[in-house]
PDB file of N, CA and C in Angstrom:
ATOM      1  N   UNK A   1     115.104  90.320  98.120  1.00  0.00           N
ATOM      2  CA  UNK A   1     114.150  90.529  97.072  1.00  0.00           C
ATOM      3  C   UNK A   1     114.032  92.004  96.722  1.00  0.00           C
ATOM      4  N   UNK A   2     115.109  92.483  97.153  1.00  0.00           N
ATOM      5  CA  UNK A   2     114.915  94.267  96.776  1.00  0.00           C
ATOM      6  C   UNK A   2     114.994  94.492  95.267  1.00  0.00           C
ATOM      7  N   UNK A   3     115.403  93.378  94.410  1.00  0.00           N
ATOM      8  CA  UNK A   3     115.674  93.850  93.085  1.00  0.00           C
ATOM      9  C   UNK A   3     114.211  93.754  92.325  1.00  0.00           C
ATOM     10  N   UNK A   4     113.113  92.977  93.155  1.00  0.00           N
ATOM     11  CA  UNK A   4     111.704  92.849  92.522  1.00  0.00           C
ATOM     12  C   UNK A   4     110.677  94.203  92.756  1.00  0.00           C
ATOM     13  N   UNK A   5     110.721  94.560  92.006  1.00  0.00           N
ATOM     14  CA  UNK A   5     110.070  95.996  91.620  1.00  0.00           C
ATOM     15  C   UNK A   5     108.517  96.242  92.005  1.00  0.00           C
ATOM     16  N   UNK A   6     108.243  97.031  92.618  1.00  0.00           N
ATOM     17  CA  UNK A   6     106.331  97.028  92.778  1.00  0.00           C
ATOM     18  C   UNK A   6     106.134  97.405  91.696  1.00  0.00           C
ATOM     19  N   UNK A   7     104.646  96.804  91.940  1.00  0.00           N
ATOM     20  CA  UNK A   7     103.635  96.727  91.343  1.00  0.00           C
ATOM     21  C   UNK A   7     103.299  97.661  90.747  1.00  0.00           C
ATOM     22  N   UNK A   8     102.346  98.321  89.733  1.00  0.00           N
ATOM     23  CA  UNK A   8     101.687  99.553  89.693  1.00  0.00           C
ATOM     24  C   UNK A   8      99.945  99.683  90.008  1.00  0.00           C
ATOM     25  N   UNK A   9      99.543 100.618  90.192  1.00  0.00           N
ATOM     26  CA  UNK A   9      98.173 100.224  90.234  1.00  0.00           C
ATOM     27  C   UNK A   9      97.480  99.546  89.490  1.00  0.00           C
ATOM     28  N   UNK A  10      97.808  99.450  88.208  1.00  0.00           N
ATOM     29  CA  UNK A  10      97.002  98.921  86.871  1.00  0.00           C
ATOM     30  C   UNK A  10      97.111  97.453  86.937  1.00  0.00           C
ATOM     31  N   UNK A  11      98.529  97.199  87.458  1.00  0.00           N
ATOM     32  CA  UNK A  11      99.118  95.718  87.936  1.00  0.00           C
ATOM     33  C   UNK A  11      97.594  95.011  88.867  1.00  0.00           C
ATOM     34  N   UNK A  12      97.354  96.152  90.026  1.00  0.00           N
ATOM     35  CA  UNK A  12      96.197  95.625  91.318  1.00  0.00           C
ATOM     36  C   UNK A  12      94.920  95.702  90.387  1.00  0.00           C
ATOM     37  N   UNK A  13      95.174  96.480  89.726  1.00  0.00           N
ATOM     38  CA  UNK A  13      93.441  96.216  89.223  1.00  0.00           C
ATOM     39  C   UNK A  13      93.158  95.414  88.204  1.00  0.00           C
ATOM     40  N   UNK A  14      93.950  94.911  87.538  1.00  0.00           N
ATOM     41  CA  UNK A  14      94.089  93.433  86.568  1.00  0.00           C
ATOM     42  C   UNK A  14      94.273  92.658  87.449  1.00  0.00           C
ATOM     43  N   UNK A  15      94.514  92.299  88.518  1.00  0.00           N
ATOM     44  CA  UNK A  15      94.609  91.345  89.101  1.00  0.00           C
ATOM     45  C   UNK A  15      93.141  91.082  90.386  1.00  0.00           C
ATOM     46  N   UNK A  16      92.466  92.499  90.480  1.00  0.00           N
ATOM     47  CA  UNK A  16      91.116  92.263  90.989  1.00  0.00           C
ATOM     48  C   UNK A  16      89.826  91.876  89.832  1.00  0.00           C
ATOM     49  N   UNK A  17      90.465  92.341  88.539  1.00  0.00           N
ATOM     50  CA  UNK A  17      89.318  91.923  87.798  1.00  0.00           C
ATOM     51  C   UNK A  17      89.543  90.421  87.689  1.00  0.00           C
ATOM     52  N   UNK A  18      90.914  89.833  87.664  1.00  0.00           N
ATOM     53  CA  UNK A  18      91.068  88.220  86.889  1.00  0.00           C
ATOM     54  C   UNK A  18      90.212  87.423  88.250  1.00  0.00           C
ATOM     55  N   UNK A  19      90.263  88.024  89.457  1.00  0.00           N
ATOM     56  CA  UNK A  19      90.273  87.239  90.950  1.00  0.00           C
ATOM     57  C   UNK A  19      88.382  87.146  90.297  1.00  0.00           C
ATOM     58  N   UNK A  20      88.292  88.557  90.301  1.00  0.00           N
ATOM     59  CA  UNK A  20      86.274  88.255  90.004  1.00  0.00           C
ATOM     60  C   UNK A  20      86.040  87.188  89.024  1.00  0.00           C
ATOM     61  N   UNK A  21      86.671  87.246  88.075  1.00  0.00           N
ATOM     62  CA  UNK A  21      86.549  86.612  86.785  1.00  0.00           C
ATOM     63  C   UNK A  21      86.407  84.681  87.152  1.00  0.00           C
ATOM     64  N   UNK A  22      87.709  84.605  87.385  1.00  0.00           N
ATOM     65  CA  UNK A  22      88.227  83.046  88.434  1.00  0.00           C
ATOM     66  C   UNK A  22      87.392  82.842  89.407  1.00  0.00           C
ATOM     67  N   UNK A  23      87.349  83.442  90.535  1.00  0.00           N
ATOM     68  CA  UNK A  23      86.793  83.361  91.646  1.00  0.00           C
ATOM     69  C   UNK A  23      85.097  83.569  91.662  1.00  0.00           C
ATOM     70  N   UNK A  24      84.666  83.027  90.898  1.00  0.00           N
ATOM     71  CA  UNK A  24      83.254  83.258  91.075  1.00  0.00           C
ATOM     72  C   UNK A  24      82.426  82.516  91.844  1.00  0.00           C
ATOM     73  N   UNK A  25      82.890  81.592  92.820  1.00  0.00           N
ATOM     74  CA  UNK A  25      82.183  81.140  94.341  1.00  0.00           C
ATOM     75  C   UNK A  25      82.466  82.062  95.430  1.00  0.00           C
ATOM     76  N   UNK A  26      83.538  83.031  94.996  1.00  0.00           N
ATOM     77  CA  UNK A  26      83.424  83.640  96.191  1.00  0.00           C
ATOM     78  C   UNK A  26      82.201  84.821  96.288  1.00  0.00           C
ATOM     79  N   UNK A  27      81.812  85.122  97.409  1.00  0.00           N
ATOM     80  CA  UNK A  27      80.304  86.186  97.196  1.00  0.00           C
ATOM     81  C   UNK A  27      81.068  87.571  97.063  1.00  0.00           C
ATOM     82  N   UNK A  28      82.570  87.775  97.147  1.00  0.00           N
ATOM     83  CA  UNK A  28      82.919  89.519  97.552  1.00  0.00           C
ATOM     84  C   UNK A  28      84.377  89.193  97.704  1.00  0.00           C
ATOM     85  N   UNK A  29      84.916  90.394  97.127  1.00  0.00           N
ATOM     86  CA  UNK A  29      86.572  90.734  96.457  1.00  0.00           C
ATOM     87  C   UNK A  29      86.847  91.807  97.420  1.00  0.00           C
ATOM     88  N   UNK A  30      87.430  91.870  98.238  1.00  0.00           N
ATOM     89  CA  UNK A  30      88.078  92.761  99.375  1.00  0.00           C
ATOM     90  C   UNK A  30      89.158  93.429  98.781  1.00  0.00           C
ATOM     91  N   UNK A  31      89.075  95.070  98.994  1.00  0.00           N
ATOM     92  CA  UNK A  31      90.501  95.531  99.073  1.00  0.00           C
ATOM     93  C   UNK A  31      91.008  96.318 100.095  1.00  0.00           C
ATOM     94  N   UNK A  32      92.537  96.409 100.670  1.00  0.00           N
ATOM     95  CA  UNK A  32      92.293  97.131 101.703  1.00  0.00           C
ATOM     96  C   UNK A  32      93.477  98.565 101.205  1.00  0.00           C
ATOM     97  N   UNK A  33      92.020  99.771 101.408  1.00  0.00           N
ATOM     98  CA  UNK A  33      92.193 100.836 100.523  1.00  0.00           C
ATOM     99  C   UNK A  33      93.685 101.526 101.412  1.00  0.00           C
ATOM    100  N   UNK A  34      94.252 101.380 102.455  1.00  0.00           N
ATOM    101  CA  UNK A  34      95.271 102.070 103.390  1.00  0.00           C
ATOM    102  C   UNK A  34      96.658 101.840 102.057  1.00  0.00           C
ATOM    103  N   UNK A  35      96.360 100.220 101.465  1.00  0.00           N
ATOM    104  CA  UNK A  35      97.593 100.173 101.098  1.00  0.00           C
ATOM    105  C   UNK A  35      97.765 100.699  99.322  1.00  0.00           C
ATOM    106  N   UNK A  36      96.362 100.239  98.991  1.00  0.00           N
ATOM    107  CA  UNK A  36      96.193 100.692  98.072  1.00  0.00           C
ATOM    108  C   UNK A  36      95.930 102.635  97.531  1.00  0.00           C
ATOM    109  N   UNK A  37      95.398 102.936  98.395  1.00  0.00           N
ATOM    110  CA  UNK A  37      95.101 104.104  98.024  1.00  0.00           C
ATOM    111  C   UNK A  37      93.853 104.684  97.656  1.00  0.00           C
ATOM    112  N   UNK A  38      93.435 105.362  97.999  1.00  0.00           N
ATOM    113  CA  UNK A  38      91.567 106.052  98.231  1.00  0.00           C
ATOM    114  C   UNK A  38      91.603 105.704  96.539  1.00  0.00           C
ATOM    115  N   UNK A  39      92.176 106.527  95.626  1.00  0.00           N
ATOM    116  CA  UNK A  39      91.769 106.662  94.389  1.00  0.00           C
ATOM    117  C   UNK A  39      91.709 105.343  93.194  1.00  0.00           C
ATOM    118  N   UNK A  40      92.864 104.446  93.731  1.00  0.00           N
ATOM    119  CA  UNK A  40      92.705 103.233  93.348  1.00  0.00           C
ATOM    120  C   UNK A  40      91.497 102.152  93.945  1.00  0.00           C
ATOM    121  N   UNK A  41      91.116 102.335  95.434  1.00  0.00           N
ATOM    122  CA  UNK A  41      90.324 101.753  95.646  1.00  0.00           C
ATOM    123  C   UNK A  41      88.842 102.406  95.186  1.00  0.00           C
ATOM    124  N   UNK A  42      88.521 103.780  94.981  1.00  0.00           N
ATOM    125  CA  UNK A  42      87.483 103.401  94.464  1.00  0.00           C
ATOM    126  C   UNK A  42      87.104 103.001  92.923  1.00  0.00           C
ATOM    127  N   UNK A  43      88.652 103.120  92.324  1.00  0.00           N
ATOM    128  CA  UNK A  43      88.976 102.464  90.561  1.00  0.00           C
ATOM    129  C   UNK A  43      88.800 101.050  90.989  1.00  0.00           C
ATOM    130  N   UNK A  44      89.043 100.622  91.630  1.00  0.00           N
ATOM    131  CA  UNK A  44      88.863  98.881  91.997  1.00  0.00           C
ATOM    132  C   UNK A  44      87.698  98.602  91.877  1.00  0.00           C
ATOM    133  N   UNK A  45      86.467  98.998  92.546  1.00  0.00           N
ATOM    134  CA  UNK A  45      84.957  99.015  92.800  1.00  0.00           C
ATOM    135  C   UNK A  45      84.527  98.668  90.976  1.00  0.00           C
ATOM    136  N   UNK A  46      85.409  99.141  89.763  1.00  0.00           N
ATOM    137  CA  UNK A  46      84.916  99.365  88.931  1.00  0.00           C
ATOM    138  C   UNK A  46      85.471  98.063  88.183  1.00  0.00           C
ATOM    139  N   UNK A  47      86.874  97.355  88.937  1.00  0.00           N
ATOM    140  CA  UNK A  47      86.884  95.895  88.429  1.00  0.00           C
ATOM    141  C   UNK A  47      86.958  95.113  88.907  1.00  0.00           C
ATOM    142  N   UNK A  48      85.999  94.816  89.840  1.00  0.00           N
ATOM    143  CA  UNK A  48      85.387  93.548  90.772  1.00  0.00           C
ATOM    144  C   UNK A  48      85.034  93.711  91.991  1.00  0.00           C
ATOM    145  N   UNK A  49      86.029  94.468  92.629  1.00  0.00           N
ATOM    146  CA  UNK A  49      85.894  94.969  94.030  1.00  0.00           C
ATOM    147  C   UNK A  49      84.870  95.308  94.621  1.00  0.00           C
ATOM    148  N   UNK A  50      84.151  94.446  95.383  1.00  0.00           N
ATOM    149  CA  UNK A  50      83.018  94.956  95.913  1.00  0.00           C
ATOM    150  C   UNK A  50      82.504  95.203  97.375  1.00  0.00           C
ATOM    151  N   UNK A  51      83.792  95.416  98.249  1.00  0.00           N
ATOM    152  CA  UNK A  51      84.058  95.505  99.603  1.00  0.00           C
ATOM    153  C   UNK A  51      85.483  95.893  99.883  1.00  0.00           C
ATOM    154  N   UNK A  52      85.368  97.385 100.605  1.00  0.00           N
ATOM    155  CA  UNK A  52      86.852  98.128 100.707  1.00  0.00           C
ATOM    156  C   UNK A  52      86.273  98.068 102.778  1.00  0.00           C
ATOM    157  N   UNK A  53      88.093  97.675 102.950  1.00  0.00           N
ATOM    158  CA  UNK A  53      88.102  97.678 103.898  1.00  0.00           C
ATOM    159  C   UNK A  53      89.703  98.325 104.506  1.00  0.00           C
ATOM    160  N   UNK A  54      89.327  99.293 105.789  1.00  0.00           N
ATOM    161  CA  UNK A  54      90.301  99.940 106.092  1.00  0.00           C
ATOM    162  C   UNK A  54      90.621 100.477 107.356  1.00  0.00           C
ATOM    163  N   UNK A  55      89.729  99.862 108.189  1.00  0.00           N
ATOM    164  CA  UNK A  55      90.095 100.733 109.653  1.00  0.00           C
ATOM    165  C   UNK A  55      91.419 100.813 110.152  1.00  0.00           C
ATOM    166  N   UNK A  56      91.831 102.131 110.468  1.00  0.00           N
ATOM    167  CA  UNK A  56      93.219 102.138 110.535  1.00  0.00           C
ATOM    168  C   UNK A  56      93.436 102.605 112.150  1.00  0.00           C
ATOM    169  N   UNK A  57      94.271 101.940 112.964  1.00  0.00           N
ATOM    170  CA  UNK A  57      94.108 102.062 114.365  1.00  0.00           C
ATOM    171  C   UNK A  57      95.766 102.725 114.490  1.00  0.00           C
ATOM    172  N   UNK A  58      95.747 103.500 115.855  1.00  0.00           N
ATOM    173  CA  UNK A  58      97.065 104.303 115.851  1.00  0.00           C
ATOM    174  C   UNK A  58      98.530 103.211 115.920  1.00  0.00           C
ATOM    175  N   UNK A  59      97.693 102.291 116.584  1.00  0.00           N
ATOM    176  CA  UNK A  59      99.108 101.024 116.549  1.00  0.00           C
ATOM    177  C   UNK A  59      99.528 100.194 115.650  1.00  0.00           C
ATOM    178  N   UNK A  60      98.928 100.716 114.972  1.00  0.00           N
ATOM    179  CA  UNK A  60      99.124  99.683 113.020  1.00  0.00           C
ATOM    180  C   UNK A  60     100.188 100.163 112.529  1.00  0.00           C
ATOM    181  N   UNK A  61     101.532  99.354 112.178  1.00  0.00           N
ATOM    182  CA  UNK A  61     102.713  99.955 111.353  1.00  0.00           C
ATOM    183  C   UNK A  61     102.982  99.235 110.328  1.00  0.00           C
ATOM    184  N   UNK A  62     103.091  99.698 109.120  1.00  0.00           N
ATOM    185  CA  UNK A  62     103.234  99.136 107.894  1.00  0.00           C
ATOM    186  C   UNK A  62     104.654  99.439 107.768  1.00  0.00           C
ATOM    187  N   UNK A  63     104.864  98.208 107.404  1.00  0.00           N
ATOM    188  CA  UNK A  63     106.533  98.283 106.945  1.00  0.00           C
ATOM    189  C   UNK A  63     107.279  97.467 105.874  1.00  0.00           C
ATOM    190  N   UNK A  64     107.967  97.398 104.921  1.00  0.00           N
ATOM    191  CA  UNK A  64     108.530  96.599 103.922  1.00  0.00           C
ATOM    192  C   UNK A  64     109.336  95.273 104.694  1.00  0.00           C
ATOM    193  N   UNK A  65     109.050  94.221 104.183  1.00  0.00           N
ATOM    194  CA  UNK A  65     109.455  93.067 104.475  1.00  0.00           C
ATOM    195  C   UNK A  65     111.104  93.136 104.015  1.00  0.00           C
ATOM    196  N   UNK A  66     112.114  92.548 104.944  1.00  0.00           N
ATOM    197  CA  UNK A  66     111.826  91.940 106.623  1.00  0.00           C
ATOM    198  C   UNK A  66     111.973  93.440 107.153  1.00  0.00           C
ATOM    199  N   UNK A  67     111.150  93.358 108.321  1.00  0.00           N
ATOM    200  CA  UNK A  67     110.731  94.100 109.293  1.00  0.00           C
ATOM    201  C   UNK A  67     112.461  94.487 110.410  1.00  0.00           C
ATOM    202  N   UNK A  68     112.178  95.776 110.597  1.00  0.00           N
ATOM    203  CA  UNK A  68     113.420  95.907 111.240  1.00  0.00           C
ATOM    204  C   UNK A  68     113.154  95.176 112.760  1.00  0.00           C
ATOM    205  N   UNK A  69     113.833  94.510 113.885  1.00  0.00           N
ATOM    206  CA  UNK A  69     113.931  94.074 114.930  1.00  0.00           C
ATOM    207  C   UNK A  69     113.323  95.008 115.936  1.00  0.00           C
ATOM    208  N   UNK A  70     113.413  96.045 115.866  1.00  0.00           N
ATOM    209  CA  UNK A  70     113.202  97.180 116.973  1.00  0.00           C
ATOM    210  C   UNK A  70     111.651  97.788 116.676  1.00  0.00           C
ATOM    211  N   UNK A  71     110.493  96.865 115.828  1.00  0.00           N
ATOM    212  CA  UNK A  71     109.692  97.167 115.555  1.00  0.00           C
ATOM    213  C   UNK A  71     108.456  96.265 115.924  1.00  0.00           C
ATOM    214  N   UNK A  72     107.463  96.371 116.239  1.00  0.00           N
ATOM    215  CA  UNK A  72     106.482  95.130 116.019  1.00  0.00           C
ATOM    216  C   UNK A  72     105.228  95.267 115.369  1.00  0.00           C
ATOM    217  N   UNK A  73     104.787  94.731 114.546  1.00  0.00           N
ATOM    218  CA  UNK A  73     103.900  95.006 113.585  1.00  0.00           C
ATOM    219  C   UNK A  73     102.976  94.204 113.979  1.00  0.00           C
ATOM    220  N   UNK A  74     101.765  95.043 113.549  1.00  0.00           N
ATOM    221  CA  UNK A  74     100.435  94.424 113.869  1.00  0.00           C
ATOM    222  C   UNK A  74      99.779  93.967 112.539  1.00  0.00           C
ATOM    223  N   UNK A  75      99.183  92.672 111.919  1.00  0.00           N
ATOM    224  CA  UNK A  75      98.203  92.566 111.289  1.00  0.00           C
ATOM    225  C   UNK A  75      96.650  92.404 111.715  1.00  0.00           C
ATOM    226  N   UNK A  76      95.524  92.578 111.054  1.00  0.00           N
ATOM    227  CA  UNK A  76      94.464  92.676 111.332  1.00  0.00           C
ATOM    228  C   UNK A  76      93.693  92.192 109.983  1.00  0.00           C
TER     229      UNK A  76
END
């Protein structure tokens, strides 16, 4: 899937406003600002986002899918 291109920010934040928009049983729109980015997450707050979450622990490794073998990744 290397030929599928990321996202841009504008991409994440049309897609947090449609989630508020749709999703209106849920009580709160989570983003988690590590991947997104301080400046996008607090632009998020402004389209739906109403809970940023980010604790970042020293054993947390983010890595592009698939993961190399010699690695082990933590989610949380």
């Amino acid at each position: 899937m290397s030929h599928i291109k990321e996202v841009s920010a504008i991409e994440d934040l049309k897609n947090y406003a449609v989630s508020r928009i749709y999703l209106d049983n849920f009580n709160h729109i989570k983003a988690y600002w590590p991947l997104i980015g301080r400046s996008t997450a607090q632009l998020s707050q402004a389209f739906g986002v109403d809970d940023l979450d980010g604790t970042i622990d020293d054993s947390t490794q983010f890595t592009a899918w698939p993961a190399p073998k010699n690695k082990i990744l933590l989610y949380y």
